[in-house]
C-alpha atoms as a PDB file:
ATOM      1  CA  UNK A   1      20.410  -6.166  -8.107  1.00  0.00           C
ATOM      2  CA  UNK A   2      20.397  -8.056 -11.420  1.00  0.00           C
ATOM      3  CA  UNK A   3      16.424  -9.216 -12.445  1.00  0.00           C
ATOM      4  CA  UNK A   4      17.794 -12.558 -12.583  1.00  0.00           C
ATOM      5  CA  UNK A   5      18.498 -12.017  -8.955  1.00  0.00           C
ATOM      6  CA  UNK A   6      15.643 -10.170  -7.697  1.00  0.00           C
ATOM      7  CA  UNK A   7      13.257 -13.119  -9.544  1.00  0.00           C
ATOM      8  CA  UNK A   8      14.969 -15.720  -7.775  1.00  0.00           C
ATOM      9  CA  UNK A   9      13.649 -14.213  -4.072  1.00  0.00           C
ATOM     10  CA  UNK A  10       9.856 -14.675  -5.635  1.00  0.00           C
ATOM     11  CA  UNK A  11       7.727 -17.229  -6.796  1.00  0.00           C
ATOM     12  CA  UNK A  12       6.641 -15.923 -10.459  1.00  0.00           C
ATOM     13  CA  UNK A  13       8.265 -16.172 -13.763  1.00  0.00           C
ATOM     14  CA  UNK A  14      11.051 -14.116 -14.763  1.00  0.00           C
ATOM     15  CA  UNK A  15       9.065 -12.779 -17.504  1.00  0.00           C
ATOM     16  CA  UNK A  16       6.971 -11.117 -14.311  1.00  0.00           C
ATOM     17  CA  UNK A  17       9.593  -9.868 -12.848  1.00  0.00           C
ATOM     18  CA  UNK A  18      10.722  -8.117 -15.668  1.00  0.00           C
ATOM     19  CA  UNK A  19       7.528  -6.298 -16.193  1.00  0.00           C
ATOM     20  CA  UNK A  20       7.169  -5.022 -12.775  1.00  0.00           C
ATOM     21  CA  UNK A  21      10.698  -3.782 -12.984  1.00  0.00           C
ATOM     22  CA  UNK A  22       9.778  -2.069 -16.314  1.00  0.00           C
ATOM     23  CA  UNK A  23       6.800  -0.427 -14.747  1.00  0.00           C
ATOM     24  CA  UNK A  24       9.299   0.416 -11.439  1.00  0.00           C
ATOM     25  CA  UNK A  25      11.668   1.943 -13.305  1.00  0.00           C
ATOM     26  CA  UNK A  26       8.993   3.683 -15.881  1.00  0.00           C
ATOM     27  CA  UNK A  27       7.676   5.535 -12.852  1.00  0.00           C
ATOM     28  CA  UNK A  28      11.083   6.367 -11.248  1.00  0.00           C
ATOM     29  CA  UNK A  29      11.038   4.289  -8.090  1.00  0.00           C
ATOM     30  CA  UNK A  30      14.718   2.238 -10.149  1.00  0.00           C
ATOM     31  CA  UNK A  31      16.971   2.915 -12.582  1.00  0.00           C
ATOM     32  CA  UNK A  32      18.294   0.084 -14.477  1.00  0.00           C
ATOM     33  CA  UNK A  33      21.646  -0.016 -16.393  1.00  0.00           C
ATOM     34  CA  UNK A  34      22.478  -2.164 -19.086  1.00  0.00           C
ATOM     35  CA  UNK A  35      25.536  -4.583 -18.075  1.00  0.00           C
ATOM     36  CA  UNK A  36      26.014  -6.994 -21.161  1.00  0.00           C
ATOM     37  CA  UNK A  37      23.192  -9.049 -21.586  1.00  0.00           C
ATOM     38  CA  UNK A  38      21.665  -7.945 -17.450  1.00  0.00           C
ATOM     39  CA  UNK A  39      20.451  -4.973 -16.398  1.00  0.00           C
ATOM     40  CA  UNK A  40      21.522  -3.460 -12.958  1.00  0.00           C
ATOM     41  CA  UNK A  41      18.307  -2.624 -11.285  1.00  0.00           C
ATOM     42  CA  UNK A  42      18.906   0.304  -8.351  1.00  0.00           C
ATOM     43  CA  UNK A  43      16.762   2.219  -5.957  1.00  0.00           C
ATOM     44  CA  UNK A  44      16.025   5.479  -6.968  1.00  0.00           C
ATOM     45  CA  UNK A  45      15.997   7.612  -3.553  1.00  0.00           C
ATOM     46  CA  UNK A  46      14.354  10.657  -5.036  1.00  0.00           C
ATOM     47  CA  UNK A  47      11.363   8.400  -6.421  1.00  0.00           C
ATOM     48  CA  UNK A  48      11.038   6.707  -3.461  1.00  0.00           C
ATOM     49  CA  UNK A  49      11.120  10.058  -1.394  1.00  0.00           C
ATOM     50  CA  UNK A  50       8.105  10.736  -3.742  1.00  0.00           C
ATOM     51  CA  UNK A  51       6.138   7.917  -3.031  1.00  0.00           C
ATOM     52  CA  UNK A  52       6.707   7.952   0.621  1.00  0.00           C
ATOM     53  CA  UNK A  53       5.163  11.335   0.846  1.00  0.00           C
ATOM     54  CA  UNK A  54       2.405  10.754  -1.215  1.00  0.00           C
ATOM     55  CA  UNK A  55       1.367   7.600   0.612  1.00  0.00           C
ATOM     56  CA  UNK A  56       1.851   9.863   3.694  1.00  0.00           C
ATOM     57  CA  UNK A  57      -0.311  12.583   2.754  1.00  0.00           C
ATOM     58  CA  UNK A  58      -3.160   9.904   1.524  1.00  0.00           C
ATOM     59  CA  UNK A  59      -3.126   8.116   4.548  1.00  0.00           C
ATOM     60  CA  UNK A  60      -3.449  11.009   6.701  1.00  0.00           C
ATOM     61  CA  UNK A  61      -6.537  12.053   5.446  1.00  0.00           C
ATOM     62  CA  UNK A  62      -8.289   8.437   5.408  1.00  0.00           C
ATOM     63  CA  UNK A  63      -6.919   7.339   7.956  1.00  0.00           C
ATOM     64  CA  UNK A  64      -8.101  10.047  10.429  1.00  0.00           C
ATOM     65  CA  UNK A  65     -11.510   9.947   8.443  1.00  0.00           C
ATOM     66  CA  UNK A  66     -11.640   5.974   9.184  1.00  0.00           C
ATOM     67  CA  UNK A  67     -10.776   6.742  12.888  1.00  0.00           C
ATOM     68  CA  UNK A  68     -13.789   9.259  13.112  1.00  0.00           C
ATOM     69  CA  UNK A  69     -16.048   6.983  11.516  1.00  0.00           C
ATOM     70  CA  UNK A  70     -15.210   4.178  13.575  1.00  0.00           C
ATOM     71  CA  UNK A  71     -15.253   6.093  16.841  1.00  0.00           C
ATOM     72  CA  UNK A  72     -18.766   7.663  15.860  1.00  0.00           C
ATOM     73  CA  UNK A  73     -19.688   3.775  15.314  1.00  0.00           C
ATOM     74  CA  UNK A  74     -18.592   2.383  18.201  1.00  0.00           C
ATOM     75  CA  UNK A  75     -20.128   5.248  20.565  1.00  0.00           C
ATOM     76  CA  UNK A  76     -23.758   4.595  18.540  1.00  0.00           C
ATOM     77  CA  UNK A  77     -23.009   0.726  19.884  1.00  0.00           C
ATOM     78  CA  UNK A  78     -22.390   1.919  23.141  1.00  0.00           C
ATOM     79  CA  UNK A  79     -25.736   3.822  23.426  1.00  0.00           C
ATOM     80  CA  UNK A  80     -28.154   2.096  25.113  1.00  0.00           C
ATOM     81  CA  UNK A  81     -31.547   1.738  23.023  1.00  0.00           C
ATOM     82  CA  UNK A  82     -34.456   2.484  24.187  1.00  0.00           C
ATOM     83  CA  UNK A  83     -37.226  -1.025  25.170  1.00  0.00           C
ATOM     84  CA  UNK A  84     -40.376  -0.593  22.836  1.00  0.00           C
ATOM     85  CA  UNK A  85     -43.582  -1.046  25.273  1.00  0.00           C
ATOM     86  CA  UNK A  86     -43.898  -4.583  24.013  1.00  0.00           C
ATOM     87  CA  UNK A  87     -39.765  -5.829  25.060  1.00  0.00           C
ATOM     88  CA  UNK A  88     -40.723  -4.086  28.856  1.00  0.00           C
ATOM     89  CA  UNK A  89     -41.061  -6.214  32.002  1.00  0.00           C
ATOM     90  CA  UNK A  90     -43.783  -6.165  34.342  1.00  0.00           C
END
């Protein structure tokens, strides 16, 4: 897609839009080609192939740490606690 057509799908300036594409392309995820006075902004498949399995690899690892924590949580909830002397009936 040309910029002028990916700013027009978002509410920010075209001036944004350029700068994320700049930092897009700086890291690899596009490639942009000069076309007169546009530049044809494409997907770069290896860069995103990159990303997806770093996001991949991070997630794992959180994610299954955030499911242990949250299961150790919600078992400590589900533990009864003991009545002090003072909370007892008679």
């Amino acid at each position: 897609m040309y910029a002028g057509d990916v700013s027009a799908r978002f509410d920010v300036t075209r001036s944004a839009i350029s700068q994320h594409l700049g930092v897009l392309t700086e890291v690899g995820l596009v490639t942009a080609e000069q076309q007169g006075r546009q530049r044809l902004y494409r997907i770069e498949p290896t860069g995103i192939a990159r990303l997806q399995a770093e996001i991949a690899s991070f997630w794992t690892h959180e994610l299954d740490e955030l499911v242990r924590d949250a299961d150790r949580l919600a078992g400590a909830r589900r533990t009864p606690t003991p009545l002090r002397r003072s909370e007892e009936k008679s």
